[in-house]
Each structure stands twice: as C-alpha cells, then as structure tokens.
PDB file of N, CA and C in Angstrom:
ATOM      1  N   UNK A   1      -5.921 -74.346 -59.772  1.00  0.00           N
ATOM      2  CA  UNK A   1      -6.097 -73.103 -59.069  1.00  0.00           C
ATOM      3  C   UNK A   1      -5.283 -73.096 -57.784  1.00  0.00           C
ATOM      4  N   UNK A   2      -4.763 -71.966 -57.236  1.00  0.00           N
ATOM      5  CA  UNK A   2      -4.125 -71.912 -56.236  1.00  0.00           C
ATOM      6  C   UNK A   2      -4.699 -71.788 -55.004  1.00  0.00           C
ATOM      7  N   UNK A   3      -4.311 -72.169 -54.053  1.00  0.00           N
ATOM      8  CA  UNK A   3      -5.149 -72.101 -52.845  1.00  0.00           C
ATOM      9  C   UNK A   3      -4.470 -71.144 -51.876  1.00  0.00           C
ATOM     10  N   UNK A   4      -5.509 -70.566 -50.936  1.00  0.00           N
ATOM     11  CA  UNK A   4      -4.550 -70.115 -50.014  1.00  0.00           C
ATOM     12  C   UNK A   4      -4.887 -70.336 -48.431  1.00  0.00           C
ATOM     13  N   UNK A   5      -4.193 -70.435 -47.387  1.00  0.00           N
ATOM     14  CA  UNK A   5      -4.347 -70.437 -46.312  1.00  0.00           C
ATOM     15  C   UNK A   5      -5.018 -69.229 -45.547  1.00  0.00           C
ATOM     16  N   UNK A   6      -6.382 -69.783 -45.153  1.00  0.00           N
ATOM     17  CA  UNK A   6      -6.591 -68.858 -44.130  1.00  0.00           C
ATOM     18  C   UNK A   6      -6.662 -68.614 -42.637  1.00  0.00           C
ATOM     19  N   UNK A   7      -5.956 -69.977 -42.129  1.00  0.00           N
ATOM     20  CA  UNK A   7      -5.603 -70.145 -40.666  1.00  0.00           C
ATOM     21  C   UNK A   7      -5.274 -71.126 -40.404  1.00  0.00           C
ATOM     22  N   UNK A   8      -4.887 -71.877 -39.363  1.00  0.00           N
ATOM     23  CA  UNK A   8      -4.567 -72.695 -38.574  1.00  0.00           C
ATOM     24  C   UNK A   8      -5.493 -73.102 -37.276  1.00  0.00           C
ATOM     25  N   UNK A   9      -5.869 -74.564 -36.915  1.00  0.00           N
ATOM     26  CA  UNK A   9      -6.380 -74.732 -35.527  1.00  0.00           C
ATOM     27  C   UNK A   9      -6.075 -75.554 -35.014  1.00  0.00           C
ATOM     28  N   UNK A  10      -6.214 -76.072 -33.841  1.00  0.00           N
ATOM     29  CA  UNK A  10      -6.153 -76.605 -33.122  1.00  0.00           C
ATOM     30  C   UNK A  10      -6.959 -77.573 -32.833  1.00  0.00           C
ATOM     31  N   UNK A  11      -8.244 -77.344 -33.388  1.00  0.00           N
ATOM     32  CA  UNK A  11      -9.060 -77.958 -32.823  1.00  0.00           C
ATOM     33  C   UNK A  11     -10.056 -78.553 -33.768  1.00  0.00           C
ATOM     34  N   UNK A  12     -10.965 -79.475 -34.351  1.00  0.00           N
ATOM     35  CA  UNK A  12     -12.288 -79.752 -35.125  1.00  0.00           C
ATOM     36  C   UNK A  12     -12.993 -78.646 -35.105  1.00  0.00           C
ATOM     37  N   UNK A  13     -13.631 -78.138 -33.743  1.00  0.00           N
ATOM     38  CA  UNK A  13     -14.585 -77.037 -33.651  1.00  0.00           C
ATOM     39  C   UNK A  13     -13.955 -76.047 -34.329  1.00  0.00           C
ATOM     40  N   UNK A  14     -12.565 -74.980 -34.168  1.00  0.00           N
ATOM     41  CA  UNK A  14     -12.418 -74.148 -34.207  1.00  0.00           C
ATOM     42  C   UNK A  14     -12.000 -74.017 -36.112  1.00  0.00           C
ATOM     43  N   UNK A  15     -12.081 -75.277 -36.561  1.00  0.00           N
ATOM     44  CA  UNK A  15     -11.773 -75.655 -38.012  1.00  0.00           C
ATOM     45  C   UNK A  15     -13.426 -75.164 -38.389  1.00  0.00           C
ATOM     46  N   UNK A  16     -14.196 -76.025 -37.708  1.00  0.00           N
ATOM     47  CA  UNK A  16     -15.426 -76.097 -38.284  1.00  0.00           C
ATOM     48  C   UNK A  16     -16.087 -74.717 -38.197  1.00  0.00           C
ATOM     49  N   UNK A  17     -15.775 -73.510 -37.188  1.00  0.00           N
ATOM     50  CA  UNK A  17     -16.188 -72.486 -37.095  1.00  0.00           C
ATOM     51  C   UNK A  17     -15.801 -71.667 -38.117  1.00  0.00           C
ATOM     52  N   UNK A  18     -14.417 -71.706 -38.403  1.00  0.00           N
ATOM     53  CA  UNK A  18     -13.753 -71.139 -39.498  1.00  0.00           C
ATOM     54  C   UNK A  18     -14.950 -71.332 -40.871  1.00  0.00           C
ATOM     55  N   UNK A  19     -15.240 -72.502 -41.420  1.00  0.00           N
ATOM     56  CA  UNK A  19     -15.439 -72.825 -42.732  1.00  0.00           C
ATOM     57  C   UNK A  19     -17.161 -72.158 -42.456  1.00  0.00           C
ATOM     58  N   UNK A  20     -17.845 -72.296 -41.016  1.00  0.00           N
ATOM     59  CA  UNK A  20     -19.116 -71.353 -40.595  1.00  0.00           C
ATOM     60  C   UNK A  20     -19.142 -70.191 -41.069  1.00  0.00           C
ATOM     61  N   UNK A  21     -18.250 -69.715 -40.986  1.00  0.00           N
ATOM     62  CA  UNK A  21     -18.240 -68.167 -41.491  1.00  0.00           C
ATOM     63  C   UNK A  21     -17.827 -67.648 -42.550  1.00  0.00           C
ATOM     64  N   UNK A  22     -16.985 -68.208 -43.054  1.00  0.00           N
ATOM     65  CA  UNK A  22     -16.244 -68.329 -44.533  1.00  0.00           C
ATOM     66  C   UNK A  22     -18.033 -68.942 -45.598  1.00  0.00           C
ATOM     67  N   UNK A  23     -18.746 -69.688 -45.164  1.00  0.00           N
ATOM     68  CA  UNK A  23     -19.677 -70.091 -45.876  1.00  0.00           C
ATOM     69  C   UNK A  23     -20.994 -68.650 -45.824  1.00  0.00           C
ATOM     70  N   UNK A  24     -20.710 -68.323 -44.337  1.00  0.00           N
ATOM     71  CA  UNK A  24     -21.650 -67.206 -43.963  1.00  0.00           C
ATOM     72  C   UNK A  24     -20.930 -65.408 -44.979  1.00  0.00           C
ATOM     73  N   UNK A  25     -19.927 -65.424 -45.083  1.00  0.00           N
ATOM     74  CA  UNK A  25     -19.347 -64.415 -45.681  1.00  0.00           C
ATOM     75  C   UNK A  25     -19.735 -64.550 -47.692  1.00  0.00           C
ATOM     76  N   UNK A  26     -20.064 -65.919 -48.060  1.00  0.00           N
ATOM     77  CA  UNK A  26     -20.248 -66.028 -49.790  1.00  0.00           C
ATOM     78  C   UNK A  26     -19.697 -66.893 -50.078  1.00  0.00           C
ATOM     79  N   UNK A  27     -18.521 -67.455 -49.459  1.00  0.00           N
ATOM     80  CA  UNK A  27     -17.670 -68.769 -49.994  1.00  0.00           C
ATOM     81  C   UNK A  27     -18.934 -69.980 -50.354  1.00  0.00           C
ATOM     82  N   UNK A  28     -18.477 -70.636 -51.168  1.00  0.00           N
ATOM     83  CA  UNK A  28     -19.070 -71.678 -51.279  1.00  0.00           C
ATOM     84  C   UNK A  28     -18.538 -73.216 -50.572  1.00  0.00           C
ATOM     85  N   UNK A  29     -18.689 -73.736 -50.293  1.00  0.00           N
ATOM     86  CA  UNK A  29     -18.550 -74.965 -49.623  1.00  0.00           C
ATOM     87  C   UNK A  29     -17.381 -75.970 -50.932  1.00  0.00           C
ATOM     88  N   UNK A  30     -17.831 -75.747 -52.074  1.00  0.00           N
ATOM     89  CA  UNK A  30     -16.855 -76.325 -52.899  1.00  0.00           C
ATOM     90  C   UNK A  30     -15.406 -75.644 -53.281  1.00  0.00           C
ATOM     91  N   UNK A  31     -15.648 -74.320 -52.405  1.00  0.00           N
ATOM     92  CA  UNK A  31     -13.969 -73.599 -52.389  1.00  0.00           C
ATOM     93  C   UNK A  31     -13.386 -73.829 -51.348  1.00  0.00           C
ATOM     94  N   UNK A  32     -13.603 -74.374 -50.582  1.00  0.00           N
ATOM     95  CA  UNK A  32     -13.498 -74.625 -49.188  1.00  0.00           C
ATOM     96  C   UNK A  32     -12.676 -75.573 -48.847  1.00  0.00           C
ATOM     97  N   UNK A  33     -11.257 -76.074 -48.817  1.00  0.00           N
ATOM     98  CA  UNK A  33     -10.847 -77.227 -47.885  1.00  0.00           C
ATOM     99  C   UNK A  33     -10.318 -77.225 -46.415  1.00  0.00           C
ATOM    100  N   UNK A  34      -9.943 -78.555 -46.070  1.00  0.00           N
ATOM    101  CA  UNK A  34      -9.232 -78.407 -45.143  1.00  0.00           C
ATOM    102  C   UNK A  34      -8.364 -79.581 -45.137  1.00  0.00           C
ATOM    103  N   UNK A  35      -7.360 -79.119 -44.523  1.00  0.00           N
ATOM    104  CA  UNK A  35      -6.000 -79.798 -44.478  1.00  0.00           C
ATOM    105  C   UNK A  35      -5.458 -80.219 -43.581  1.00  0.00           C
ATOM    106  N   UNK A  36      -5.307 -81.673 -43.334  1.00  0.00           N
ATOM    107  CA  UNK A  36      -4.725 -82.388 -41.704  1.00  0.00           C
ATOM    108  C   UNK A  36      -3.587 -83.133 -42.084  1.00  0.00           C
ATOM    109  N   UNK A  37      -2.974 -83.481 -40.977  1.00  0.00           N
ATOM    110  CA  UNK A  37      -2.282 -85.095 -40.640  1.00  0.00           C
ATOM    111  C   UNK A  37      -2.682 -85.661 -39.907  1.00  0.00           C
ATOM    112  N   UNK A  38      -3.902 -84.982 -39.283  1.00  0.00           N
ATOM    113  CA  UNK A  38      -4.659 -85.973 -37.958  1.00  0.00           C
ATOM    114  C   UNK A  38      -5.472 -87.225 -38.654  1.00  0.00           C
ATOM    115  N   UNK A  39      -5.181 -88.245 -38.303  1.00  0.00           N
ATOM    116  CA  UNK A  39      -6.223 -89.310 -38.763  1.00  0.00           C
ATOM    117  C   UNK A  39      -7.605 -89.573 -38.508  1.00  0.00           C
ATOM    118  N   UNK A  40      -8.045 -88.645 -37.956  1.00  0.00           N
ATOM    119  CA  UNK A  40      -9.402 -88.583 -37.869  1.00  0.00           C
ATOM    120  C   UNK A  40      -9.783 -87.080 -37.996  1.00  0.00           C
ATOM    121  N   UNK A  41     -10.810 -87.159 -39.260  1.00  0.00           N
ATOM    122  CA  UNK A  41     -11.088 -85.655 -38.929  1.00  0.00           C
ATOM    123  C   UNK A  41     -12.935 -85.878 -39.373  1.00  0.00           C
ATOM    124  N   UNK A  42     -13.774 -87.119 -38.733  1.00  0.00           N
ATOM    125  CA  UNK A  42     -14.493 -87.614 -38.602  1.00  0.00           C
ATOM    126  C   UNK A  42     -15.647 -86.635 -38.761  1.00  0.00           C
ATOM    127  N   UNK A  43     -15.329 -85.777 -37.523  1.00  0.00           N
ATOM    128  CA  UNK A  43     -16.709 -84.376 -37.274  1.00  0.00           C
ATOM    129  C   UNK A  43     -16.462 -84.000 -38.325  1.00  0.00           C
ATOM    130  N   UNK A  44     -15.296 -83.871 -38.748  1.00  0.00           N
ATOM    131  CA  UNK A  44     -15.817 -82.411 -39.752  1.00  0.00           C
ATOM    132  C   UNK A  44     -16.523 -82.776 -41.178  1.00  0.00           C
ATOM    133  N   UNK A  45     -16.314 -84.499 -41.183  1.00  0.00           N
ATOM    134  CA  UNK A  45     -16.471 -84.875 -42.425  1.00  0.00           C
ATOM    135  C   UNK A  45     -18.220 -84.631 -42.063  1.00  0.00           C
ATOM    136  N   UNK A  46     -18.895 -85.186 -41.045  1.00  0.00           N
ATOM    137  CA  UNK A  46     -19.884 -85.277 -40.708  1.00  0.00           C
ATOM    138  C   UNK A  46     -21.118 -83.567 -40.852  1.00  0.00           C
ATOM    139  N   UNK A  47     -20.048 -82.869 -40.356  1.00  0.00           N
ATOM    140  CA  UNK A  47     -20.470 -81.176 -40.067  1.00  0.00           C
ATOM    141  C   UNK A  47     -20.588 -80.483 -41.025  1.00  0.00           C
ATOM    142  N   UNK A  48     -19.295 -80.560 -41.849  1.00  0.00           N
ATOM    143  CA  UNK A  48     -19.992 -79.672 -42.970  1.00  0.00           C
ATOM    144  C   UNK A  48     -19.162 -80.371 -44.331  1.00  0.00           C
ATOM    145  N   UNK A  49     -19.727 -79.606 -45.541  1.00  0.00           N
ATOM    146  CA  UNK A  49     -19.459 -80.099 -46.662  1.00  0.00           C
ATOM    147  C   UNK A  49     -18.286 -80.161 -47.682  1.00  0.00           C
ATOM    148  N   UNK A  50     -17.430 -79.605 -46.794  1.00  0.00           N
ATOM    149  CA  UNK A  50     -15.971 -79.029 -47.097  1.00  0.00           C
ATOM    150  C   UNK A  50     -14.947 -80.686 -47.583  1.00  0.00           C
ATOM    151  N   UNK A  51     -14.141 -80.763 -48.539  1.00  0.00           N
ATOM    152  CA  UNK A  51     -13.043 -81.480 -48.664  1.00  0.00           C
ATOM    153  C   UNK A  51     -12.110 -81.693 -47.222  1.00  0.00           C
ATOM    154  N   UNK A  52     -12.080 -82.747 -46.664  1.00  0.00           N
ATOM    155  CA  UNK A  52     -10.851 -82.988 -46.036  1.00  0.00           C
ATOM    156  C   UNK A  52      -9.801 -84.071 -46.712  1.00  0.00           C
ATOM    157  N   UNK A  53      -8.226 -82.891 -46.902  1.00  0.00           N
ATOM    158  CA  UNK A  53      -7.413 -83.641 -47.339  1.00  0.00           C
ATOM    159  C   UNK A  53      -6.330 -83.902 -46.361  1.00  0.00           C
ATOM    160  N   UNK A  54      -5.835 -84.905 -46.717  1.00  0.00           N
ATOM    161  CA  UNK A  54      -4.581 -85.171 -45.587  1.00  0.00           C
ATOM    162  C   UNK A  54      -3.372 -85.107 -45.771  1.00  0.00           C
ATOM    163  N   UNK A  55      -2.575 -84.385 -45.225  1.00  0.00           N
ATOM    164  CA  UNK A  55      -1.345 -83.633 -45.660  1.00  0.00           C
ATOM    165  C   UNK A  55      -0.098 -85.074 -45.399  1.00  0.00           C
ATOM    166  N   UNK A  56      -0.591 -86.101 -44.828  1.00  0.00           N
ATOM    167  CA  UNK A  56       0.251 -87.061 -44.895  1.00  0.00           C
ATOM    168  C   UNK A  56       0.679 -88.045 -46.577  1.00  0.00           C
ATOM    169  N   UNK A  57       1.781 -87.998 -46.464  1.00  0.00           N
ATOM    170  CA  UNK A  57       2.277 -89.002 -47.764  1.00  0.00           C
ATOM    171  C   UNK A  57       1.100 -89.981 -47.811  1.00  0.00           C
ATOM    172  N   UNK A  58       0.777 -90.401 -49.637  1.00  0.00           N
ATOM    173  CA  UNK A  58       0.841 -91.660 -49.744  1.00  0.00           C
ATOM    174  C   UNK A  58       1.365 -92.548 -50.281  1.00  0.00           C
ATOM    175  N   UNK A  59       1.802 -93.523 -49.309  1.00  0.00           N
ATOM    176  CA  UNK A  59       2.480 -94.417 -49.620  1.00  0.00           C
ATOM    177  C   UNK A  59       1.913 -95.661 -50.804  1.00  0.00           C
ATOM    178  N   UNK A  60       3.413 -95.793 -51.817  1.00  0.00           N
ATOM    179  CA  UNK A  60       2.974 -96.700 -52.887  1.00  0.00           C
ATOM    180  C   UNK A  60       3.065 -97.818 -52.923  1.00  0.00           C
ATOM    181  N   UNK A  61       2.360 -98.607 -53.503  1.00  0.00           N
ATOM    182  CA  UNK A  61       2.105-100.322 -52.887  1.00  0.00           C
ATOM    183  C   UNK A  61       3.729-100.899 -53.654  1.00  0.00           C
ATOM    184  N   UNK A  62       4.699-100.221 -54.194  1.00  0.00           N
ATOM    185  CA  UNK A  62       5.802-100.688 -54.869  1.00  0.00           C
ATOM    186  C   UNK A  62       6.893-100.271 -54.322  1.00  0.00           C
ATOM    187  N   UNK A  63       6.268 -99.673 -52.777  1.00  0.00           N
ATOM    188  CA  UNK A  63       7.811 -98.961 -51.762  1.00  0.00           C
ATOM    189  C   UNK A  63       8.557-100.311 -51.505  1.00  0.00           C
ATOM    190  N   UNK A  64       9.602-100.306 -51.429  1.00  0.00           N
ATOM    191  CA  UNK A  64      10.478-101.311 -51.599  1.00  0.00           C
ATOM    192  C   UNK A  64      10.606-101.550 -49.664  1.00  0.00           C
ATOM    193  N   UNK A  65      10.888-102.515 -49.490  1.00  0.00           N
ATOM    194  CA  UNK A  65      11.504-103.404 -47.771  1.00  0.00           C
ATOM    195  C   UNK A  65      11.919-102.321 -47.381  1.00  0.00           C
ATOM    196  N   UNK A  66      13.069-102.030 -47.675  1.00  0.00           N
ATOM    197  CA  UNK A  66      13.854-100.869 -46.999  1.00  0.00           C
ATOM    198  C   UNK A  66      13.324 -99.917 -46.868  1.00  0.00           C
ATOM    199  N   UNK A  67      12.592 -99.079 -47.818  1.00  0.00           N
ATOM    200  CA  UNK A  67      11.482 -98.228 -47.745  1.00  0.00           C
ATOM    201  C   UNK A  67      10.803 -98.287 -46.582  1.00  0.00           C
ATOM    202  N   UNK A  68       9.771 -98.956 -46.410  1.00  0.00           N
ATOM    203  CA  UNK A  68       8.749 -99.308 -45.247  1.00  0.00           C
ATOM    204  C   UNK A  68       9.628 -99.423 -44.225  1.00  0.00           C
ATOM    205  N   UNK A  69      10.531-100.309 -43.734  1.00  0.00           N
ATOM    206  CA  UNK A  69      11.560-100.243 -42.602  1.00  0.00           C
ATOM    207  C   UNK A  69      12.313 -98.597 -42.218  1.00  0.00           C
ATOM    208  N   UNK A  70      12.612 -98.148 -43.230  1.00  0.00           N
ATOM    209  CA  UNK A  70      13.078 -97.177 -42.896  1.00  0.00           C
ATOM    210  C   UNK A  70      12.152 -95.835 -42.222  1.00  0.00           C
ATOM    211  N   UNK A  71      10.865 -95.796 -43.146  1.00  0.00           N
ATOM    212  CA  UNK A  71       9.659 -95.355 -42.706  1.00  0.00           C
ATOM    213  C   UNK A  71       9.524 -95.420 -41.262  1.00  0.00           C
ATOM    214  N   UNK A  72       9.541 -96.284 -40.614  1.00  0.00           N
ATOM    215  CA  UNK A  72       9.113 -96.971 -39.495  1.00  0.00           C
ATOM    216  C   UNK A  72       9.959 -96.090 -37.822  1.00  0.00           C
ATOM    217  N   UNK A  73      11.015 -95.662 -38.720  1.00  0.00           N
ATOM    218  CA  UNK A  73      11.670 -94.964 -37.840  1.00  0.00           C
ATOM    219  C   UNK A  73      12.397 -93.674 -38.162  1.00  0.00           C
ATOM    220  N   UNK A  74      11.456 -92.781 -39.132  1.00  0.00           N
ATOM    221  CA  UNK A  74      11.911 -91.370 -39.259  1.00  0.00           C
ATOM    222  C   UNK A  74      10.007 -90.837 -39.162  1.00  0.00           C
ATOM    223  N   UNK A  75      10.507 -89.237 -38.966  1.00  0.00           N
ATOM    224  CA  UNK A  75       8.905 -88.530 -39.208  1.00  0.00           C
ATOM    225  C   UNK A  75       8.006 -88.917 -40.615  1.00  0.00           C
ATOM    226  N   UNK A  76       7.105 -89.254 -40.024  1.00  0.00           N
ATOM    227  CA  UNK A  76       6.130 -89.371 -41.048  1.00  0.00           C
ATOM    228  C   UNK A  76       5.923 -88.072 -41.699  1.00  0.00           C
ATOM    229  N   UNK A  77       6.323 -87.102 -41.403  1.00  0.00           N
ATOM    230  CA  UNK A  77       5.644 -86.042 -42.503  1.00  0.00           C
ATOM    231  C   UNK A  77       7.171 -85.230 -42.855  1.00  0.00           C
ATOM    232  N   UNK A  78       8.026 -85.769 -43.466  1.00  0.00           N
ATOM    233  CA  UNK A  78       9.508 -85.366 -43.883  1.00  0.00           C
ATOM    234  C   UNK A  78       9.561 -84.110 -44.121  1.00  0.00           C
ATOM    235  N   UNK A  79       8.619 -83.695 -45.631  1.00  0.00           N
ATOM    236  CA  UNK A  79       8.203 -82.676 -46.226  1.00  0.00           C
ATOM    237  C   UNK A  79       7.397 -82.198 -46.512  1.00  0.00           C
ATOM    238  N   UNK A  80       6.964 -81.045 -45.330  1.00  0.00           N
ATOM    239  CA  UNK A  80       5.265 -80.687 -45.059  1.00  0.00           C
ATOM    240  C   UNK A  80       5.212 -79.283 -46.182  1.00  0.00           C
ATOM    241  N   UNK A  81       6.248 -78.939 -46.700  1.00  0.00           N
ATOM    242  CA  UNK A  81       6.327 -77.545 -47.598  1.00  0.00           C
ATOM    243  C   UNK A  81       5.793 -78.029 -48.981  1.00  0.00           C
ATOM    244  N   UNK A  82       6.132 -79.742 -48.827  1.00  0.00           N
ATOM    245  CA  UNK A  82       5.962 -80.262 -50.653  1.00  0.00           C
ATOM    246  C   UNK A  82       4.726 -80.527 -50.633  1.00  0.00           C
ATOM    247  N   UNK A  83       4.310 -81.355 -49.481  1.00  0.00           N
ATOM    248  CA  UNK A  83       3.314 -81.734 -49.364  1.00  0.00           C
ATOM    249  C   UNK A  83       1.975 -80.619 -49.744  1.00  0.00           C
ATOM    250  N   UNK A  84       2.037 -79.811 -48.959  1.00  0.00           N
ATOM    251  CA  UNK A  84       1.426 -78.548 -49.606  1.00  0.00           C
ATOM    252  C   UNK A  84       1.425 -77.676 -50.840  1.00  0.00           C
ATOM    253  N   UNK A  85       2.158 -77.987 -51.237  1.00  0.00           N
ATOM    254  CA  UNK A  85       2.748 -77.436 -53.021  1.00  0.00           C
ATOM    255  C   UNK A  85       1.431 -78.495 -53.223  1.00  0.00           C
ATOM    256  N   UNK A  86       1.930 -79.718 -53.084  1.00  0.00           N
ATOM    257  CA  UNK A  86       0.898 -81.033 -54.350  1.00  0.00           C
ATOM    258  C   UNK A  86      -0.178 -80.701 -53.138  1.00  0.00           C
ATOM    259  N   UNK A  87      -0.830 -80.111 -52.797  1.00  0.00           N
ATOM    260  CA  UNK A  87      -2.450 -79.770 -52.057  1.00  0.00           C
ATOM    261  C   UNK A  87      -2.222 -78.771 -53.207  1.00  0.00           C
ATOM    262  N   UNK A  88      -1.898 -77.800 -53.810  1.00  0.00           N
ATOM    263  CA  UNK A  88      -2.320 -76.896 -54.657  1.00  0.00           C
ATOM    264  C   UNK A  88      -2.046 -75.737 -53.555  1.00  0.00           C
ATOM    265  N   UNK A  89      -1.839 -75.592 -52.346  1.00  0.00           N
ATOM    266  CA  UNK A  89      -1.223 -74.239 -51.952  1.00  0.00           C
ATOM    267  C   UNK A  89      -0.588 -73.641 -52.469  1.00  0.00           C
ATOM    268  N   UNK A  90      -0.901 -72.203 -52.395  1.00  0.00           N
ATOM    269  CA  UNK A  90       0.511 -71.079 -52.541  1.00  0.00           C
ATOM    270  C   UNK A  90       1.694 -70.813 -51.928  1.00  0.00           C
ATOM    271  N   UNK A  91       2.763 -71.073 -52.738  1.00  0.00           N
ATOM    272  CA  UNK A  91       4.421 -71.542 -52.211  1.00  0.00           C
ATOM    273  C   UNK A  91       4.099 -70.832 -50.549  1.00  0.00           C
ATOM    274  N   UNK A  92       4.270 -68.995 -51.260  1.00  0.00           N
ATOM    275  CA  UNK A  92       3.955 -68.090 -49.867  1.00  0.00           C
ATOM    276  C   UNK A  92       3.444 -68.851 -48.430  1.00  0.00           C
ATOM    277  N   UNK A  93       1.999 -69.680 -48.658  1.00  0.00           N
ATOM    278  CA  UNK A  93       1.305 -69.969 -47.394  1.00  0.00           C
ATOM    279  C   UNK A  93       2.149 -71.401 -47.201  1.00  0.00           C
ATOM    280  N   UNK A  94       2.316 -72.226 -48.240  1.00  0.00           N
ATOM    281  CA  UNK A  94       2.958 -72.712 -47.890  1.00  0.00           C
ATOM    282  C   UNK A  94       4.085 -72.910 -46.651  1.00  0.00           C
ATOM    283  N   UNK A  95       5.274 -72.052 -47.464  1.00  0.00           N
ATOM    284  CA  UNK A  95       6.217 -71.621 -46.810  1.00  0.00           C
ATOM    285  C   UNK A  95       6.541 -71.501 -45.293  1.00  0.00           C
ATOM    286  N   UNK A  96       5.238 -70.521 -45.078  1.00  0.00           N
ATOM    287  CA  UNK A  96       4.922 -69.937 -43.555  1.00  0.00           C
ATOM    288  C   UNK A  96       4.009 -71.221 -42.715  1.00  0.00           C
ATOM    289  N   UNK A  97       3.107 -71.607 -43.369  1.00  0.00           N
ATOM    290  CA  UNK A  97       2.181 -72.599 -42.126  1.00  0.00           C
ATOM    291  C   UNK A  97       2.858 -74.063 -42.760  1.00  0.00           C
ATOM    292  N   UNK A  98       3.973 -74.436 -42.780  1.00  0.00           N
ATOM    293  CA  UNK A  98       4.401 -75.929 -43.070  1.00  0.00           C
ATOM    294  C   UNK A  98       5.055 -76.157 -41.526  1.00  0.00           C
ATOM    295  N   UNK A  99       5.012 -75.629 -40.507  1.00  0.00           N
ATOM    296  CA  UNK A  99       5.293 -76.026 -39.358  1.00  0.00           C
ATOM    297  C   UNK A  99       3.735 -76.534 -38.447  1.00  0.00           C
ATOM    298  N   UNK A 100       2.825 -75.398 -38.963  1.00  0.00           N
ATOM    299  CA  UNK A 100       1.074 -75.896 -38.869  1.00  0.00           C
ATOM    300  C   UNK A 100       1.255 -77.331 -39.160  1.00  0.00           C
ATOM    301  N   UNK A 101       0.938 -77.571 -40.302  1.00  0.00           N
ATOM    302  CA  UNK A 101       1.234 -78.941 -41.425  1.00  0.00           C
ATOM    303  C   UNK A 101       1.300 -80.311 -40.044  1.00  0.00           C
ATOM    304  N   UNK A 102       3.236 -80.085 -40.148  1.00  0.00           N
ATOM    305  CA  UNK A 102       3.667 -80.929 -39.221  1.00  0.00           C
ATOM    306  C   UNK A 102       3.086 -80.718 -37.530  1.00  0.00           C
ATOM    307  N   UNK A 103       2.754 -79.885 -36.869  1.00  0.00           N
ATOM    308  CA  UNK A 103       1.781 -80.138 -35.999  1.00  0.00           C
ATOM    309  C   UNK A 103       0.327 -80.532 -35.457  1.00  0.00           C
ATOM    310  N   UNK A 104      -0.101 -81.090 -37.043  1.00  0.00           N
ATOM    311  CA  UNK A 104      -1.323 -81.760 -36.735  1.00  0.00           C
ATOM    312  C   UNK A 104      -2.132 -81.100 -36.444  1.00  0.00           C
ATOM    313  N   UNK A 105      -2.223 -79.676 -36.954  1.00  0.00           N
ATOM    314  CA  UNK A 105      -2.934 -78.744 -36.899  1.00  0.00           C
ATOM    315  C   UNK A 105      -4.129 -79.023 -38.289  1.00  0.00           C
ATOM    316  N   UNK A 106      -5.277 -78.215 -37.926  1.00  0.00           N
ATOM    317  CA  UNK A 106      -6.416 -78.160 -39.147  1.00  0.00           C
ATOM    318  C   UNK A 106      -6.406 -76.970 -40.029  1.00  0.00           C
ATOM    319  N   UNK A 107      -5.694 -76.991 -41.191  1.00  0.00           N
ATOM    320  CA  UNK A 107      -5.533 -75.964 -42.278  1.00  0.00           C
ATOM    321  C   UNK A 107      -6.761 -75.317 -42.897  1.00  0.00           C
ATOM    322  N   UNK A 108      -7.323 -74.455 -42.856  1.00  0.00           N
ATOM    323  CA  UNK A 108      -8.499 -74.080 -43.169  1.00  0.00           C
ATOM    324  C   UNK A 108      -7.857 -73.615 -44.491  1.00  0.00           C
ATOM    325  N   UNK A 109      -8.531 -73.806 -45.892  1.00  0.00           N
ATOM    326  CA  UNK A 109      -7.856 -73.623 -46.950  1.00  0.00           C
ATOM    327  C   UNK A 109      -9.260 -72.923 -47.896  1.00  0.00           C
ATOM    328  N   UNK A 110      -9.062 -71.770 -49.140  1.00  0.00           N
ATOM    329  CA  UNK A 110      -9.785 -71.349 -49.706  1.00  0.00           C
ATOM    330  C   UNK A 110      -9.425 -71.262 -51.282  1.00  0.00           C
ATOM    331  N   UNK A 111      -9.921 -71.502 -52.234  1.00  0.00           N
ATOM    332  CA  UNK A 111      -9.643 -71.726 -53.599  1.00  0.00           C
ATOM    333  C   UNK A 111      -9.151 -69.756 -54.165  1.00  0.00           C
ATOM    334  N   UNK A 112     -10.173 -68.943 -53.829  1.00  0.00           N
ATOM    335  CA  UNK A 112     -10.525 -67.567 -53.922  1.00  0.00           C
ATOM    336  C   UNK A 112     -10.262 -67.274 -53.190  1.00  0.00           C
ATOM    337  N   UNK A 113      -9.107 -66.225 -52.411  1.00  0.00           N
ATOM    338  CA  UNK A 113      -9.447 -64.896 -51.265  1.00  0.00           C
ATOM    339  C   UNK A 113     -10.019 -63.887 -51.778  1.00  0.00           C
TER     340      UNK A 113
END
C-alpha cells in the first residue's frame, strides 16, 4: 500500500501531536507511521502506538573495507528520495519532503488519506 505524507516536524512532541489527532479524527494507530534519521525516537516509541521507521540505510554485514571506509566520510543519508520509495511512500511525497528526510526531521506518515 502506498503511503502518504502528512507533515513534517521538528520535534517528538509536535510528531506525537500529529499522530493525537490523526488517531482522534478515525485513523487507526496501525495506519499510522513515522519516519526519522534521528537515532532516538525513544518518546514516541513509549507515547503512542505508531511504527517508527528509520529513514537511515541498512547497512549489510557483507559491505566490503572500502565500503565502511568510504561510509565514514560521505553523508549518511546519500538517497533520502529512495529511501522513501522502499518506506512505501508516494514518489509525489516523496519527491517534495526528501529534504525533511535528510534533516532529521519526524515524517508523520498515513497508509489511507
């Protein structure tokens, strides 16, 4: 199923308010994600019942020396447009919030608009 973006934040709270009202409007909690590169998204796992996925690569235990070295000194998030394709986003939201993505912003994401 395709997903689509319904905002961007800044913040845990203002993530967690989002999915408040989205739950208060009929959504269900299992249509519900959210989408980081922040490595901690601790509260929200705690707050509510929503998926947090992380828009960062994962890396495969068969990346070669050079791989990992090279890693080490470019952006960790190369391709925040693909990255979101394989979350199941829509190219569209994609497209537009893949600068969100790479700012470590909290993707509030919905299965259904």
């Amino acid at each position: 199923m395709t997903k689509y973006i319904i905002g961007s934040y800044r913040s845990e709270e203002e993530a967690i308010n989002t999915v408040n009202n989205l739950e208060n409007q009929g959504y269900k909690s299992k249509d519900i994600s959210i989408i980081t590169n922040k490595d901690k998204s601790d509260k929200i796992k705690k707050d509510t019942e929503v998926d947090v996925k992380s828009g960062k690569p994962d890396y495969k235990n068969d990346e070669s020396f050079m791989d990992k070295i090279k890693r080490v000194f470019t952006d960790d998030i190369t391709d925040p447009y693909g990255q979101l394709i394989e979350l199941g986003v829509a190219k569209e939201d994609a497209k537009i919030n893949q600068g969100e993505l790479k700012s470590e912003n909290f993707l509030v994401v919905v299965e259904n608009k």
